[in-house]
N, C-alpha and C. Protein backbone atom coordinates (compact mmCIF):
# COMPACT_ATOMS: atom_id res chain seq x y z
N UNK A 1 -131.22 -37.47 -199.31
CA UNK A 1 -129.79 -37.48 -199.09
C UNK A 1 -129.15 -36.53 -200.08
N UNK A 2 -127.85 -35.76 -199.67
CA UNK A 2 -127.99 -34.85 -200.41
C UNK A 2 -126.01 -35.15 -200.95
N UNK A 3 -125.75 -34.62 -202.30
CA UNK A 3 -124.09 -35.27 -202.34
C UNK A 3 -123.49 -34.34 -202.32
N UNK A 4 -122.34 -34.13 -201.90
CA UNK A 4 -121.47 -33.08 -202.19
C UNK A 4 -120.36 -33.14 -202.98
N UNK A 5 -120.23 -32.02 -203.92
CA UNK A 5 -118.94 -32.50 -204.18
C UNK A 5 -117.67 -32.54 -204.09
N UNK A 6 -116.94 -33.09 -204.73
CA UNK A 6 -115.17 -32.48 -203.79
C UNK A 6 -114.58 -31.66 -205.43
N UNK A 7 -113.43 -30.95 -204.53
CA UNK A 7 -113.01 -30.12 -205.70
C UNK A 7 -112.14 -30.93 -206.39
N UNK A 8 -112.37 -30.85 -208.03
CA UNK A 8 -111.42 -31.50 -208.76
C UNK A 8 -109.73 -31.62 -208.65
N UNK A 9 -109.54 -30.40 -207.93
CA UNK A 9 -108.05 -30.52 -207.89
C UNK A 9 -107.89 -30.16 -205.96
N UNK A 10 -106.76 -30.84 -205.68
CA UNK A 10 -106.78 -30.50 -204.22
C UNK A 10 -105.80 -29.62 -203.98
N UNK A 11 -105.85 -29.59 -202.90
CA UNK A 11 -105.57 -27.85 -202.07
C UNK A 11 -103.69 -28.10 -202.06
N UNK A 12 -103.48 -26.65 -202.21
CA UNK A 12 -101.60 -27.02 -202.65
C UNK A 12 -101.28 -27.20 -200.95
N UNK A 13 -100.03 -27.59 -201.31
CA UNK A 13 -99.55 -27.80 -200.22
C UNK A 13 -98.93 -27.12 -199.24
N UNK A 14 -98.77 -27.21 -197.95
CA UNK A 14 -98.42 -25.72 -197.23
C UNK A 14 -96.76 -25.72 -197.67
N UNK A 15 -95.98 -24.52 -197.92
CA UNK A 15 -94.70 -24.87 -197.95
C UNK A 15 -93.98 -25.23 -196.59
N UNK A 16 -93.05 -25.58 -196.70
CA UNK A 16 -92.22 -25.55 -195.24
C UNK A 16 -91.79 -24.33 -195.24
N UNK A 17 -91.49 -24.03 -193.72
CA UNK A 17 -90.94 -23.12 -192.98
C UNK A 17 -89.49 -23.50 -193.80
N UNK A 18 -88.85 -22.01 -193.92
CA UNK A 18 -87.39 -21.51 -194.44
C UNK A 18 -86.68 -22.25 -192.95
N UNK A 19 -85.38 -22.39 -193.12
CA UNK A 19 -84.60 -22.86 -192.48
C UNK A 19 -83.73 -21.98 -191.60
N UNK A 20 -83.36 -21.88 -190.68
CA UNK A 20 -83.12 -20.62 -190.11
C UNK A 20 -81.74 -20.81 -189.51
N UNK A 21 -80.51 -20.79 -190.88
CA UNK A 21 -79.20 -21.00 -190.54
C UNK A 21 -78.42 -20.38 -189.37
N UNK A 22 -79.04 -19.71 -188.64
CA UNK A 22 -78.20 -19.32 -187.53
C UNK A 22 -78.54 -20.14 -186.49
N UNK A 23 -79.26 -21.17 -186.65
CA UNK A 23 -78.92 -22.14 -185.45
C UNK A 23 -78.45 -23.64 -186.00
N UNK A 24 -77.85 -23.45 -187.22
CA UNK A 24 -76.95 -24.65 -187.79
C UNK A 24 -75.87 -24.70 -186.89
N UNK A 25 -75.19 -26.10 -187.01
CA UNK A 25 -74.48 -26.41 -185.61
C UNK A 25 -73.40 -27.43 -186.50
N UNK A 26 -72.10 -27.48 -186.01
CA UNK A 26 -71.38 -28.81 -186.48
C UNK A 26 -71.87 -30.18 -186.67
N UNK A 27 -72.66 -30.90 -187.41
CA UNK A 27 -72.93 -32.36 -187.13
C UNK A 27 -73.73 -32.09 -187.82
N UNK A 28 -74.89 -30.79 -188.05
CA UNK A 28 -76.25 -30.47 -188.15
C UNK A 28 -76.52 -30.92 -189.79
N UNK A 29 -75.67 -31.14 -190.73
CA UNK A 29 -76.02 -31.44 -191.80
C UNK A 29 -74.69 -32.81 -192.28
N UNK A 30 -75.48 -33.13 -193.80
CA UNK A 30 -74.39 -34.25 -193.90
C UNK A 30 -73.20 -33.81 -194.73
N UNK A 31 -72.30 -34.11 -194.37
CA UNK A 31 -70.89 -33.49 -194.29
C UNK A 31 -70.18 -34.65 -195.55
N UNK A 32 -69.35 -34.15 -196.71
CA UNK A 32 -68.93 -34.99 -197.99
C UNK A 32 -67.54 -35.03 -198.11
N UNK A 33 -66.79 -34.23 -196.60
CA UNK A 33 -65.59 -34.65 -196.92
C UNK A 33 -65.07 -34.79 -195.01
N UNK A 34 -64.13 -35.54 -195.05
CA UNK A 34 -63.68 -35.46 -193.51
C UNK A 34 -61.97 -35.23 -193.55
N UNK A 35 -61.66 -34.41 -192.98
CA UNK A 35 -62.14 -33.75 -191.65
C UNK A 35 -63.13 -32.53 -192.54
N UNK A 36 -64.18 -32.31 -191.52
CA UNK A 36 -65.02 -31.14 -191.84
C UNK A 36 -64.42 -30.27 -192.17
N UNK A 37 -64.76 -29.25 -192.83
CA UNK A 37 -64.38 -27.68 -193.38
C UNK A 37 -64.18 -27.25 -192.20
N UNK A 38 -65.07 -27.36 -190.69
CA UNK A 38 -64.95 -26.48 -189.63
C UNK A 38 -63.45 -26.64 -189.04
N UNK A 39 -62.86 -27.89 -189.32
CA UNK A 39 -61.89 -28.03 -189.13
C UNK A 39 -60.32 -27.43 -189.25
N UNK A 40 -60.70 -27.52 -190.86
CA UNK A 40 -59.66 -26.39 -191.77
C UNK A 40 -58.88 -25.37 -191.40
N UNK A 41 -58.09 -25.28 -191.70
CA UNK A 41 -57.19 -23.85 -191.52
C UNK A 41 -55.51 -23.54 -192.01
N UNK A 42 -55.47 -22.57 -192.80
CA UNK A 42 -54.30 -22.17 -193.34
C UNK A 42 -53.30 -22.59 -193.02
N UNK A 43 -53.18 -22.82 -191.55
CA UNK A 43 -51.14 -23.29 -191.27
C UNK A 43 -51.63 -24.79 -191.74
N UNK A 44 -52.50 -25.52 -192.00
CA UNK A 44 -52.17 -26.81 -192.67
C UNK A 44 -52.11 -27.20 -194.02
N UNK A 45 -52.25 -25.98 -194.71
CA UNK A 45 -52.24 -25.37 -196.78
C UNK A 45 -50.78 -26.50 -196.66
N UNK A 46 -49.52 -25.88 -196.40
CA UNK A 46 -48.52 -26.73 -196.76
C UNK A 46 -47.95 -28.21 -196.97
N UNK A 47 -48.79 -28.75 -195.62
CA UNK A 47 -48.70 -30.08 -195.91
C UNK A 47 -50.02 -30.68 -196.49
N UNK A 48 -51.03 -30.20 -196.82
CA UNK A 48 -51.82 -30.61 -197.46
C UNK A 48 -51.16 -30.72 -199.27
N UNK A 49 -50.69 -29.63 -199.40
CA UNK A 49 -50.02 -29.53 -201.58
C UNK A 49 -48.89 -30.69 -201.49
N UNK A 50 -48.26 -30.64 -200.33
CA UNK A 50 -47.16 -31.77 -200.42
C UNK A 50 -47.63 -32.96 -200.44
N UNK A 51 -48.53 -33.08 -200.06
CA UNK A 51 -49.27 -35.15 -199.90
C UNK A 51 -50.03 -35.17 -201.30
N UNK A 52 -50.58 -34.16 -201.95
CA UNK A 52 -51.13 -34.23 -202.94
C UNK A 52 -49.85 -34.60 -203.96
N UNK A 53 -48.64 -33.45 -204.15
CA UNK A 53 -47.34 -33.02 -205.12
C UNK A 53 -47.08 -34.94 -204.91
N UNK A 54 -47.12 -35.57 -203.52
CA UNK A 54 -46.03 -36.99 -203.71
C UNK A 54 -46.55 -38.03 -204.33
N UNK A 55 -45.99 -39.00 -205.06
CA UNK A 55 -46.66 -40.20 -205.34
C UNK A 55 -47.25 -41.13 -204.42
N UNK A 56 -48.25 -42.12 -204.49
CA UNK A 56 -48.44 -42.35 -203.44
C UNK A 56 -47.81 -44.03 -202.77
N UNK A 57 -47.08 -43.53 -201.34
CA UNK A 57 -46.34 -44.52 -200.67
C UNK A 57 -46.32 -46.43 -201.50
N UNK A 58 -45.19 -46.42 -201.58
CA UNK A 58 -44.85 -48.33 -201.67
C UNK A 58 -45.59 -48.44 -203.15
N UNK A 59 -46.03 -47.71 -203.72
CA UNK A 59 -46.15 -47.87 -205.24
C UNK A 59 -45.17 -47.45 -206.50
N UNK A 60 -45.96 -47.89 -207.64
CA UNK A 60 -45.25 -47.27 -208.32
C UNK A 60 -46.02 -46.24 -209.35
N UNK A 61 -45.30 -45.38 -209.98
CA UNK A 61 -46.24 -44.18 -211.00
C UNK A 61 -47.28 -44.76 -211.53
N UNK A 62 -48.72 -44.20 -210.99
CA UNK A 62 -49.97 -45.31 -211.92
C UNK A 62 -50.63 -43.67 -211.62
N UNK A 63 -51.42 -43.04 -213.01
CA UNK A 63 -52.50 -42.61 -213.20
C UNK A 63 -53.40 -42.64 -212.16
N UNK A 64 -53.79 -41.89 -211.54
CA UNK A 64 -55.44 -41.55 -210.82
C UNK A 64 -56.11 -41.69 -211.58
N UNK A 65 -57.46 -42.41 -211.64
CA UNK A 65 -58.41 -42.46 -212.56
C UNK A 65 -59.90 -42.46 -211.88
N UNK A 66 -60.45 -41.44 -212.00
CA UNK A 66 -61.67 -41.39 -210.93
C UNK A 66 -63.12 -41.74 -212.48
């Protein structure tokens, strides 16, 4: 009977295939703010600084504290 041996260290691993962003799609990844970025667009800049500029509704002045 005859033994063989195995190699001390094993074989690397194949990499993955690169990702091939031109067929990324809306939905296709996980998304950290809503509405999506795809969404976005300049004529809504204005009322976006104003909701930020106001305090917020039926309260009173309290610090943001994240």
């Amino acid at each position: 009977m005859e033994l063989t041996t195995l190699p001390s260290t094993p074989p690397a691993p194949t990499p993955a295939p690169a990702p091939d962003l031109a067929k990324t799609e809306v939905g296709s990844y996980f998304v950290a703010n809503y509405p999506p970025f795809s969404t976005w667009s300049a004529e809504h800049k204005r009322a976006i600084v104003d909701a930020l500029d106001r305090p917020p509704a039926g309260t009173t002045a309290t610090p943001l504290g994240l």
